[in-house]
N, C-alpha and C. Protein backbone atom coordinates (compact mmCIF):
# COMPACT_ATOMS: atom_id res chain seq x y z
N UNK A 1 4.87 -0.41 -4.25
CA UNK A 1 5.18 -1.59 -3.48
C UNK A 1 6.49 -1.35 -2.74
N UNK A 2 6.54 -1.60 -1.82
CA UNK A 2 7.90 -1.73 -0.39
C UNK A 2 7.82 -2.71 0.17
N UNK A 3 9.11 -3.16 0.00
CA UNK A 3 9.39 -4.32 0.62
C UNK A 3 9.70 -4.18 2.44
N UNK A 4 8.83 -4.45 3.54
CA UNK A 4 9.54 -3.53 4.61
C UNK A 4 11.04 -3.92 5.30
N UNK A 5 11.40 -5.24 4.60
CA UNK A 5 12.41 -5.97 5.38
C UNK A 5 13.74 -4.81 4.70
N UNK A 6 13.64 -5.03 3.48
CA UNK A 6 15.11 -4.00 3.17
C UNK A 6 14.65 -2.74 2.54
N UNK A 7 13.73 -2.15 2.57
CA UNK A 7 12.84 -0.73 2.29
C UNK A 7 13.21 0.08 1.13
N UNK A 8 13.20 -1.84 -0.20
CA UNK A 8 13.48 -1.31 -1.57
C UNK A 8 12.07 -1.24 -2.25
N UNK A 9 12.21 -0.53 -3.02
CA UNK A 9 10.29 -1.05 -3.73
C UNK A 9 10.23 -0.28 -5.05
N UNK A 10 9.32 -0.05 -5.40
CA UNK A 10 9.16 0.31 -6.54
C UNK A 10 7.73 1.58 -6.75
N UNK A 11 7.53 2.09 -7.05
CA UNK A 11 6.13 2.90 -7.28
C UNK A 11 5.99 3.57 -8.73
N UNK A 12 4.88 2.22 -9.35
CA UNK A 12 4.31 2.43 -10.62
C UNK A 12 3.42 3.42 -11.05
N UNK A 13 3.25 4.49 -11.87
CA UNK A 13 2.50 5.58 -11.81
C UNK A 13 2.18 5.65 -13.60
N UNK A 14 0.64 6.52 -13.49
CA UNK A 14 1.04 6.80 -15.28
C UNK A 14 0.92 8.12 -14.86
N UNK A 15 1.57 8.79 -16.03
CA UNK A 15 1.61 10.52 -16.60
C UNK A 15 1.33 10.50 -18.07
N UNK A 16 0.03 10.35 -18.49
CA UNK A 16 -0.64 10.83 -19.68
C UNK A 16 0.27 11.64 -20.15
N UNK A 17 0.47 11.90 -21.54
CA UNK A 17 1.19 13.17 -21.88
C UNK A 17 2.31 13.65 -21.41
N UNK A 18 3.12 13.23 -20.47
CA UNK A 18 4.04 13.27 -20.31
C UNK A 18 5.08 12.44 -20.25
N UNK A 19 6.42 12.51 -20.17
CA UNK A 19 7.47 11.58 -20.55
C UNK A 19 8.59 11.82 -19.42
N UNK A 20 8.02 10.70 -18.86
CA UNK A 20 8.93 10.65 -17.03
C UNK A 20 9.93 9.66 -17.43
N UNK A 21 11.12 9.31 -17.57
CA UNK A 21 11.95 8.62 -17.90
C UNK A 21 11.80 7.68 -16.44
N UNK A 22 12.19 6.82 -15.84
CA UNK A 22 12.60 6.06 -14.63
C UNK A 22 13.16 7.08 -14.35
N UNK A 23 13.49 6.92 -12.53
CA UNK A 23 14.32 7.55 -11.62
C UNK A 23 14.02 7.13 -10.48
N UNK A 24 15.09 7.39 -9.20
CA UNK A 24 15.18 6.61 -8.04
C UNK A 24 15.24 8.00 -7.08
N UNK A 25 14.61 7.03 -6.20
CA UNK A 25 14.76 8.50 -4.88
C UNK A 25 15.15 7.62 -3.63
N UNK A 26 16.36 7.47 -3.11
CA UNK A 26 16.62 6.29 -2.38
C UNK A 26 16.80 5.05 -2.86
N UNK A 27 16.17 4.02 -2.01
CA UNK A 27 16.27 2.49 -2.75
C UNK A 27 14.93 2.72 -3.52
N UNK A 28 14.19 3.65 -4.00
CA UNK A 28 12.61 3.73 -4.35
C UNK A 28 12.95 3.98 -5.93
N UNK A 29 12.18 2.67 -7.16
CA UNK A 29 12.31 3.31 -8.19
C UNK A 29 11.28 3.44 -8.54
N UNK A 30 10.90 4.55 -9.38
CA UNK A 30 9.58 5.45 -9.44
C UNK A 30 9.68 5.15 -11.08
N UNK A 31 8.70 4.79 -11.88
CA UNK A 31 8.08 4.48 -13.29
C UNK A 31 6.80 4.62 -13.47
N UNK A 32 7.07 4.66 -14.98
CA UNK A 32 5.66 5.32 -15.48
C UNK A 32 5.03 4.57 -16.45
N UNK A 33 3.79 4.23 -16.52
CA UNK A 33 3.07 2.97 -17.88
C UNK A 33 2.05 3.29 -17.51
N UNK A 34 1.17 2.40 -18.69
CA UNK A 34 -0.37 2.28 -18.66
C UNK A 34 -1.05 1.64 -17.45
N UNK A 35 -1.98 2.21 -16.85
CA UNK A 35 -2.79 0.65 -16.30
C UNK A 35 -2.51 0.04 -16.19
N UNK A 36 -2.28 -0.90 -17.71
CA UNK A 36 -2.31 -1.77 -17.84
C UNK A 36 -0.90 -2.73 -17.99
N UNK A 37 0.53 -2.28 -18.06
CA UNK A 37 1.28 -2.14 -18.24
C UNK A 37 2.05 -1.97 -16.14
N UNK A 38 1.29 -1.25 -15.18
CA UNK A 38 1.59 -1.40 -13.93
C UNK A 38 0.90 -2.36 -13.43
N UNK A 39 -0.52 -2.75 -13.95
CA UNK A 39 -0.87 -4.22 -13.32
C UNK A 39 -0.22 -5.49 -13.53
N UNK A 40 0.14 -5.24 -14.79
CA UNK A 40 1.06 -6.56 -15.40
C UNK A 40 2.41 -6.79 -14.17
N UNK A 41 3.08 -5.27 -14.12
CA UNK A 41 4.16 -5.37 -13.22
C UNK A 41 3.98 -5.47 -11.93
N UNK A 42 2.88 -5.15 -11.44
CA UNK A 42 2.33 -5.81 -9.54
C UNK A 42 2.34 -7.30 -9.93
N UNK A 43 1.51 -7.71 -10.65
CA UNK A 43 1.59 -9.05 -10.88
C UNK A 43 2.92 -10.14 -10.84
N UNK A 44 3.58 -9.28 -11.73
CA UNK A 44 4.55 -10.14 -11.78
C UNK A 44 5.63 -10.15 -10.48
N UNK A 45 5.34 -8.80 -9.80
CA UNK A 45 6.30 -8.54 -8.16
C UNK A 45 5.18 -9.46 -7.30
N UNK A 46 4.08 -9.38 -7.07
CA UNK A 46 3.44 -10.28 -6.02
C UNK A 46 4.01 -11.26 -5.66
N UNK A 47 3.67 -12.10 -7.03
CA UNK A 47 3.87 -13.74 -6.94
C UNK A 47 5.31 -13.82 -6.28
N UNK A 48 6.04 -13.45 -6.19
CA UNK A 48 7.49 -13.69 -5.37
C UNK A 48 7.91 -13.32 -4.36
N UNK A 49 6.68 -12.99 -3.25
CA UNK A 49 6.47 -12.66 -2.14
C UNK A 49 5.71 -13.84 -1.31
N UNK A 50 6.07 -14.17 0.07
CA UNK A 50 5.47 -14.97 0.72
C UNK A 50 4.14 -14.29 1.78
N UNK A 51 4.35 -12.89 1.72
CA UNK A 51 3.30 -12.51 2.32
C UNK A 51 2.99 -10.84 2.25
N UNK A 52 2.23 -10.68 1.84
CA UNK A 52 1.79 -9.10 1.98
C UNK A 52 0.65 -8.37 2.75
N UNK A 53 1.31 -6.85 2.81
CA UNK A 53 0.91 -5.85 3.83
C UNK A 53 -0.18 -5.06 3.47
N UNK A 54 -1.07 -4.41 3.72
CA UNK A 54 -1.76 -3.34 3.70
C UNK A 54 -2.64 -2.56 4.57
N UNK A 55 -3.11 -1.80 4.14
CA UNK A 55 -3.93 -0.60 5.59
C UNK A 55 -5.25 -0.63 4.35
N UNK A 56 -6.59 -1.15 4.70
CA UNK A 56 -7.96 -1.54 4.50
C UNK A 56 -7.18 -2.21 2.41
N UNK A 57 -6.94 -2.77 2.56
CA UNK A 57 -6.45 -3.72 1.28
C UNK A 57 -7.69 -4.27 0.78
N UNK A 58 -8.00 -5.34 1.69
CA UNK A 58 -9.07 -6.07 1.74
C UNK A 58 -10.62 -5.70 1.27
N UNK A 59 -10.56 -4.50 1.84
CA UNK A 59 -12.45 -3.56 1.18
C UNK A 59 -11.62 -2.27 -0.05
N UNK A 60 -10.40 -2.20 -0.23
CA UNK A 60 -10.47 -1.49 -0.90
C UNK A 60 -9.46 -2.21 -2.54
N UNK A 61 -8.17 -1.73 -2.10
CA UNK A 61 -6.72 -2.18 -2.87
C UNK A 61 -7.21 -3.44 -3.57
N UNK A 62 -6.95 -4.76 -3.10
CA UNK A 62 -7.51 -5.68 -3.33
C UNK A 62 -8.17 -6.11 -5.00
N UNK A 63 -9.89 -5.67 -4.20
CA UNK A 63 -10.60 -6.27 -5.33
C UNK A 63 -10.52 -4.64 -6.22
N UNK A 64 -10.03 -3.64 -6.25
CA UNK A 64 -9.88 -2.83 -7.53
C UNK A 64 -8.54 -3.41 -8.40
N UNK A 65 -7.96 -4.06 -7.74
CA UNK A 65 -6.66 -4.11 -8.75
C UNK A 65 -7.40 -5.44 -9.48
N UNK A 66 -8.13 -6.81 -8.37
CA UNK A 66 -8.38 -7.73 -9.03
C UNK A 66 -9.60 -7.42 -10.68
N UNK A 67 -10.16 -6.52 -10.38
CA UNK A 67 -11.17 -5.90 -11.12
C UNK A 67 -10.36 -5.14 -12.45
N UNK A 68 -10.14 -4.21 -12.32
CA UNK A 68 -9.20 -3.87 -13.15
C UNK A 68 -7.89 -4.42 -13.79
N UNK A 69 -7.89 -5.65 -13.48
CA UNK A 69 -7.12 -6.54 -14.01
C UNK A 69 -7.81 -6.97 -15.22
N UNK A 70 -8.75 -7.74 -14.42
CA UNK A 70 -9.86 -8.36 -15.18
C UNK A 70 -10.28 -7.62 -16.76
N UNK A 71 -10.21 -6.09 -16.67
CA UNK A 71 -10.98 -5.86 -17.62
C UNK A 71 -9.28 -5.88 -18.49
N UNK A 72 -8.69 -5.93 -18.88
CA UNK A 72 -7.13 -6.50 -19.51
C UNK A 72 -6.89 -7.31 -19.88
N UNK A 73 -7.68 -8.21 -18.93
CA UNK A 73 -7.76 -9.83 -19.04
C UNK A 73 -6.22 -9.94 -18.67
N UNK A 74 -5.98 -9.89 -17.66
CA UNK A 74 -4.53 -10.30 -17.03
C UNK A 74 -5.17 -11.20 -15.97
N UNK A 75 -4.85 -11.91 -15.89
CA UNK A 75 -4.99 -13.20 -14.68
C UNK A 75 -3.89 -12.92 -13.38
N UNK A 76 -4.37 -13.06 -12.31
CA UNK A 76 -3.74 -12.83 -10.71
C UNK A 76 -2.47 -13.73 -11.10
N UNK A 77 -1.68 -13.69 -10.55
CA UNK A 77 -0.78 -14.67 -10.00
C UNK A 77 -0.76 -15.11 -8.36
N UNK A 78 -1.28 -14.25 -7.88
CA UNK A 78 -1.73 -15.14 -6.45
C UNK A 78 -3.07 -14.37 -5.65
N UNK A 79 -3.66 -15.26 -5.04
CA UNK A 79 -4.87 -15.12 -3.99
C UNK A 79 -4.76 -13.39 -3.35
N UNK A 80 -5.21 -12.43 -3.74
CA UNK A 80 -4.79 -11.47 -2.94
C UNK A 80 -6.33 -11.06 -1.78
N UNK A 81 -7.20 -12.34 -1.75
CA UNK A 81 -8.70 -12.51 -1.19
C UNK A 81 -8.08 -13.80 -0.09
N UNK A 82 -7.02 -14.42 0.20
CA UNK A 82 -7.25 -15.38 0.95
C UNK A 82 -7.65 -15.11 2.52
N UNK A 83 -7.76 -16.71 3.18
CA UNK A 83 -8.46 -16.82 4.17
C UNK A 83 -7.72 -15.38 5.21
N UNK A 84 -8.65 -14.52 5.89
CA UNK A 84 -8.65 -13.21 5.93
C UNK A 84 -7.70 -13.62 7.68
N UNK A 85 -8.20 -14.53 8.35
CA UNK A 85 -7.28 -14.81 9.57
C UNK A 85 -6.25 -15.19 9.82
N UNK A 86 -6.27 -16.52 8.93
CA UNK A 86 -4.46 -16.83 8.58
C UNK A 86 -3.49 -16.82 7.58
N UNK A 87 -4.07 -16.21 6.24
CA UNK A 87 -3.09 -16.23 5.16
C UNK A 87 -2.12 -14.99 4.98
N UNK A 88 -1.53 -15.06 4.07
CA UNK A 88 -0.39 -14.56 3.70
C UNK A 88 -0.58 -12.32 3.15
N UNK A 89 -1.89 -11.88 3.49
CA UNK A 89 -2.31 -11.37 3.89
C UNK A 89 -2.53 -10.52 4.86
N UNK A 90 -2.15 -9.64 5.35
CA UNK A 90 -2.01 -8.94 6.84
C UNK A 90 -2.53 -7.34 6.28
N UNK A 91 -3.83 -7.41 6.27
CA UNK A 91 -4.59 -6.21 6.36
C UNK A 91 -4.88 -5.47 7.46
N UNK A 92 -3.96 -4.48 7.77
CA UNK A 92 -3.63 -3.83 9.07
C UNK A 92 -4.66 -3.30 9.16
N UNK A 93 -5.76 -2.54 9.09
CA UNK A 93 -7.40 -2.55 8.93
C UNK A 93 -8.38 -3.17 9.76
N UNK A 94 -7.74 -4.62 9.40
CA UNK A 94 -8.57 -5.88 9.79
C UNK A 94 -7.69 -5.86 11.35
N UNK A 95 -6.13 -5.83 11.34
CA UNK A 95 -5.72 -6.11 12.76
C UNK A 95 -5.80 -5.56 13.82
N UNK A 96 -6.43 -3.62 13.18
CA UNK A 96 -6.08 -2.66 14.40
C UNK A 96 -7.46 -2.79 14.90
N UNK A 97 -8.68 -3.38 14.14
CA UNK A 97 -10.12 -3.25 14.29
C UNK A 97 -10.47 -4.80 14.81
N UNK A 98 -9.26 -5.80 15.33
CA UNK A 98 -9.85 -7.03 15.44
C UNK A 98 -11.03 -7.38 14.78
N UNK A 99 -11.00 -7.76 14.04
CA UNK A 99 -11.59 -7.88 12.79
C UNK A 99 -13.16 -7.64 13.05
N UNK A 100 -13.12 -6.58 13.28
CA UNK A 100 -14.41 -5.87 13.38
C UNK A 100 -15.12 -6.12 15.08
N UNK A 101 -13.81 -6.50 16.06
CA UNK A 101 -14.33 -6.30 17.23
C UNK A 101 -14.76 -5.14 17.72
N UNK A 102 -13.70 -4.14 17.55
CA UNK A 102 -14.15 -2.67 17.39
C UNK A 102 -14.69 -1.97 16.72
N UNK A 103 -15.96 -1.59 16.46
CA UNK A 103 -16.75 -0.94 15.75
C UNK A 103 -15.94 0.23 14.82
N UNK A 104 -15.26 0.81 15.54
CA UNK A 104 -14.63 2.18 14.73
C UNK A 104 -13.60 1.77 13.47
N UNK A 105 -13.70 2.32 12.68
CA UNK A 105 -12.40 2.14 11.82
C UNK A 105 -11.89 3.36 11.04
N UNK A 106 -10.70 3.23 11.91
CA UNK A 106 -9.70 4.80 12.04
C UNK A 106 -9.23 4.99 10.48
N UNK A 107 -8.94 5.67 9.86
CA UNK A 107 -7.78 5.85 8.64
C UNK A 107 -6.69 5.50 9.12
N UNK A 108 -6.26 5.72 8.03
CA UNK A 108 -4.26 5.51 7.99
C UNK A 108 -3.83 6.52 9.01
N UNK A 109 -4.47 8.27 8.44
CA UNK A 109 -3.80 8.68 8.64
C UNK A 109 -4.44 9.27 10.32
N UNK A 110 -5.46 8.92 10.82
CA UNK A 110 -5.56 9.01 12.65
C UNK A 110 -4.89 7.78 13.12
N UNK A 111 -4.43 6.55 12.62
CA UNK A 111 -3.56 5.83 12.89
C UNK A 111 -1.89 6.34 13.29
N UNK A 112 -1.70 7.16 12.52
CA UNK A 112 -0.20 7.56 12.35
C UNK A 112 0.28 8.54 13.34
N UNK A 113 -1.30 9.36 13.34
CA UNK A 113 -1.29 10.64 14.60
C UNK A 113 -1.34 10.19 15.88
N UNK A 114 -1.81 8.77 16.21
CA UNK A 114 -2.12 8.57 17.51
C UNK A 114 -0.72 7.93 18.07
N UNK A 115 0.31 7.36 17.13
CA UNK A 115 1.15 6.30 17.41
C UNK A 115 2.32 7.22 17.10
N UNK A 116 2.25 8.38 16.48
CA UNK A 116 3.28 9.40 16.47
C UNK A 116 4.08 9.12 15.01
N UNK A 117 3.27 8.53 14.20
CA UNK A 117 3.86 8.05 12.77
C UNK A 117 3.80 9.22 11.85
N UNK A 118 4.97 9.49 11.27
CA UNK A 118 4.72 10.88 10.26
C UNK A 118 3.34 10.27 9.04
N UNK A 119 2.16 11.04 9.18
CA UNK A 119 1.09 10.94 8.37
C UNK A 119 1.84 11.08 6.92
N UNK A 120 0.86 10.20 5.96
CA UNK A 120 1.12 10.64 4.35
C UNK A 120 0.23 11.72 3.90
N UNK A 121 -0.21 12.44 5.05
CA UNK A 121 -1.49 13.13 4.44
C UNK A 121 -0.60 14.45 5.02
N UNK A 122 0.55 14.58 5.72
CA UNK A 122 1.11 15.87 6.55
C UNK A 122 1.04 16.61 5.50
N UNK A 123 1.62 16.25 4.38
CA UNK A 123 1.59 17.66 3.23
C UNK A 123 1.04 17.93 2.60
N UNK A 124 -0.31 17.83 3.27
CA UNK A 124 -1.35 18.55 2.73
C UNK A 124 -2.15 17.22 1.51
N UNK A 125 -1.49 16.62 0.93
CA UNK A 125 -2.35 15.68 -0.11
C UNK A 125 -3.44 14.80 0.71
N UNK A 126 -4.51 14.55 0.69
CA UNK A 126 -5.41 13.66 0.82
C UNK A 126 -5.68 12.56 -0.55
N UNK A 127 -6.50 11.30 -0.29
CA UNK A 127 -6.73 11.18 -1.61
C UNK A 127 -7.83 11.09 -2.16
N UNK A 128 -8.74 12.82 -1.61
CA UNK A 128 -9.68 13.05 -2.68
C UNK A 128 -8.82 14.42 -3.18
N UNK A 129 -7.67 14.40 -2.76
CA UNK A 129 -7.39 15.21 -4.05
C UNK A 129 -6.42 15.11 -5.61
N UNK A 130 -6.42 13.60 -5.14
CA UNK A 130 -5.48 13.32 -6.16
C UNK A 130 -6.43 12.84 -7.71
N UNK A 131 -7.76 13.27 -7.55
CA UNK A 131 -8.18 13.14 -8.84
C UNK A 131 -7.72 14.98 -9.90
N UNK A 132 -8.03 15.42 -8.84
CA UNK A 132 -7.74 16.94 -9.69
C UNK A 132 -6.44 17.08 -9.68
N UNK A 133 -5.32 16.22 -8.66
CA UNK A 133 -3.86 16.52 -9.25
C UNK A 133 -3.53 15.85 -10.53
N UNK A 134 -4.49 14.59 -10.63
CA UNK A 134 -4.11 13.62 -11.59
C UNK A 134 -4.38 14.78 -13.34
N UNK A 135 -5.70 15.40 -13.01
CA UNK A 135 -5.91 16.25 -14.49
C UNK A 135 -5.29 17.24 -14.76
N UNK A 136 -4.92 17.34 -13.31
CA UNK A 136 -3.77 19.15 -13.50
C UNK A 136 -2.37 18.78 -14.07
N UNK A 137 -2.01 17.45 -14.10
CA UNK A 137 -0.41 17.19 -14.70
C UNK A 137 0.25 16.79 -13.52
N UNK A 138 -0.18 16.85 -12.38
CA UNK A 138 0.61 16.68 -11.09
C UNK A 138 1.01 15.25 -10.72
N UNK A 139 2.18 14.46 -11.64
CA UNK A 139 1.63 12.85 -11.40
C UNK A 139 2.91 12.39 -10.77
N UNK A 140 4.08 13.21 -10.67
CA UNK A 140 5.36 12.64 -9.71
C UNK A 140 4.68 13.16 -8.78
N UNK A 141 3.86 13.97 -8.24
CA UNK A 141 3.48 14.28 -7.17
C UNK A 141 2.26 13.52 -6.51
N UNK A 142 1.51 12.79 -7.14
CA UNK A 142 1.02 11.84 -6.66
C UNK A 142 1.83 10.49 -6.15
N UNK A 143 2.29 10.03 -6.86
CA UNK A 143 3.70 8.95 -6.99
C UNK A 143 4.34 9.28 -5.51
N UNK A 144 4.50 10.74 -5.28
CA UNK A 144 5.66 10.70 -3.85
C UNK A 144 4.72 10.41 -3.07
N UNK A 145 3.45 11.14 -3.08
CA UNK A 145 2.33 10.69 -1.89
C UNK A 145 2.18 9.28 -1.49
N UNK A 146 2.08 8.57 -2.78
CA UNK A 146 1.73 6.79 -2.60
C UNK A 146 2.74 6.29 -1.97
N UNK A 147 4.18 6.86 -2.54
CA UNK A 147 5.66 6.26 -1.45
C UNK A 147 4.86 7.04 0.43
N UNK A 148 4.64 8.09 0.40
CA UNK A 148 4.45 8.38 1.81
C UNK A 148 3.45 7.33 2.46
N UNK A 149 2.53 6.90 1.68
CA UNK A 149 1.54 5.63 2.15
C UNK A 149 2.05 4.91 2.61
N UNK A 150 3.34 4.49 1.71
CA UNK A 150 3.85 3.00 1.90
C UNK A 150 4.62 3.12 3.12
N UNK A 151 4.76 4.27 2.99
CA UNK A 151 6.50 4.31 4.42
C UNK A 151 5.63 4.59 5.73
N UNK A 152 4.39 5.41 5.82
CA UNK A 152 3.68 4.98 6.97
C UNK A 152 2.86 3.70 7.06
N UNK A 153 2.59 2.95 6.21
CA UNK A 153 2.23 1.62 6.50
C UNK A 153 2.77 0.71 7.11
N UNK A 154 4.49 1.00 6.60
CA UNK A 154 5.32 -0.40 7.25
C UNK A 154 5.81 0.54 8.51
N UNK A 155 5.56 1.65 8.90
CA UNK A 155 5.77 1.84 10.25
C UNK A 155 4.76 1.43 11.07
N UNK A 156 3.35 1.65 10.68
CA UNK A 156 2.40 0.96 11.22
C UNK A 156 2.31 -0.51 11.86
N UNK A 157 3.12 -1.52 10.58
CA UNK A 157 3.62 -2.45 10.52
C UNK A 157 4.36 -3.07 11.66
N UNK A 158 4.87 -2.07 12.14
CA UNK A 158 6.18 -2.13 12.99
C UNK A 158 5.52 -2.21 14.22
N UNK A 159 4.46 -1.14 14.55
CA UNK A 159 3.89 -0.94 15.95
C UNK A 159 3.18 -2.60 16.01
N UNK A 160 2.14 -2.80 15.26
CA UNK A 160 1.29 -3.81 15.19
C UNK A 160 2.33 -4.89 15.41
N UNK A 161 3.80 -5.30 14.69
CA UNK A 161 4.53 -6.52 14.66
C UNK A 161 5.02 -6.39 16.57
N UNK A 162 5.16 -5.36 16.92
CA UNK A 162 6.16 -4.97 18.37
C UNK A 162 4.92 -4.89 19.36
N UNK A 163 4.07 -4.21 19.39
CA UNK A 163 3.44 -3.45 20.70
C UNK A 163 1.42 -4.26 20.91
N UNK A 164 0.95 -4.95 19.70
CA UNK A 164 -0.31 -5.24 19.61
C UNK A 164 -0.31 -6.87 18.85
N UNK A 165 0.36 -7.21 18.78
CA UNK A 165 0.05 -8.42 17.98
C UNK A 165 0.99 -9.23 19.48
N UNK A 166 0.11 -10.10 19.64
CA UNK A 166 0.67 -11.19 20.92
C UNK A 166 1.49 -12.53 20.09
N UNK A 167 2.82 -12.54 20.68
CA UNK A 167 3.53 -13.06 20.24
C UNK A 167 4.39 -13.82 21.62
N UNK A 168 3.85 -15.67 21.70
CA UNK A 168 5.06 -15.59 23.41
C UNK A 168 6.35 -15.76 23.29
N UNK A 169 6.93 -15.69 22.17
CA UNK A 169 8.48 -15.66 21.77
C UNK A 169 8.71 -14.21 22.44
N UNK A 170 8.12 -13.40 22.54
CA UNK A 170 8.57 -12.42 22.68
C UNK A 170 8.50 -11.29 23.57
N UNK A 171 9.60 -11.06 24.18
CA UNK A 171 9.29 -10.56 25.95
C UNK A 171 8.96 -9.09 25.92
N UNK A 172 7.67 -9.36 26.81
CA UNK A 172 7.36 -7.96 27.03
C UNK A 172 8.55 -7.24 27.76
N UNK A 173 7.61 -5.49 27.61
CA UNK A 173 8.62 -4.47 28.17
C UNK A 173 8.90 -3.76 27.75
């Protein structure tokens, strides 16, 4: 999670078998728990947010976290399904595809290439490969990938808030 206004956040990870103490890389603090133990802690960071970001949230992020909650039996603390046009919600997915005016729907990372955004995928990680990094032991190294998600998302963020989202407060140019 990144907050994009002051670009503090947090990124929850587990490492089976291993013993990652906390640590910070920037304003970014990076931790390690169960499942079940990082859903508890999204949960409890959501609810104190007035609005959140994502790139396909909605068909993906979303209902796996709500799902996998579920089987914990942890209860949401807020709507992360609300009304998809005006709530608190901003599935960049849904905004770059006018919500399915445009047939195509780009990734993150042909998003990032077209707008000149450093990709999270530049170094090589995709994420079909983070199931075999996950068994190989490789789990701060997944963890930095998910921060690279986040930091091209809220640049994404940025284009969509400045250059595509119509706003008349705000002068072209």
């Amino acid at each position: 999670m990144l907050n994009p206004d002051t670009m503090r956040g947090g990124v929850y990870f587990q490492a089976p078998d291993d013993v990652v103490p906390p640590f910070e890389e920037g304003s970014i603090t990076f931790q390690t728990g169960t499942e079940k133990e990082i859903l508890r802690n999204f949960w409890d960071v959501i609810k104190t947010y007035d609005q959140f970001i994502t790139f396909n949230g909605r068909a993906f992020d979303c209902p796996f976290i709500m799902i996998r909650s579920a089987v914990y039996m942890l209860r949401p603390s807020r709507d992360l399904m609300p009304n998809r046009y005006s709530g608190p919600h901003i599935d960049l997915l849904d905004q770059l595809t006018f919500y399915g005016a445009s047939r195509r729907r780009f990734s993150l990372d042909m998003w990032c290439k077209a707008l000149g955004i450093k990709s999270p995928k530049s170094g090589g990680i995709t994420g079909y490969a983070v199931r075999e990094m996950f068994l190989s032991g490789r789990h701060i190294e997944i963890a930095r990938y998910c921060l690279r998600d986040l930091l091209a998302t809220r640049e994404l963020l940025s284009y969509w808030e400045n250059y595509i989202r119509f706003s008349p407060e705000r002068p072209s140019g």
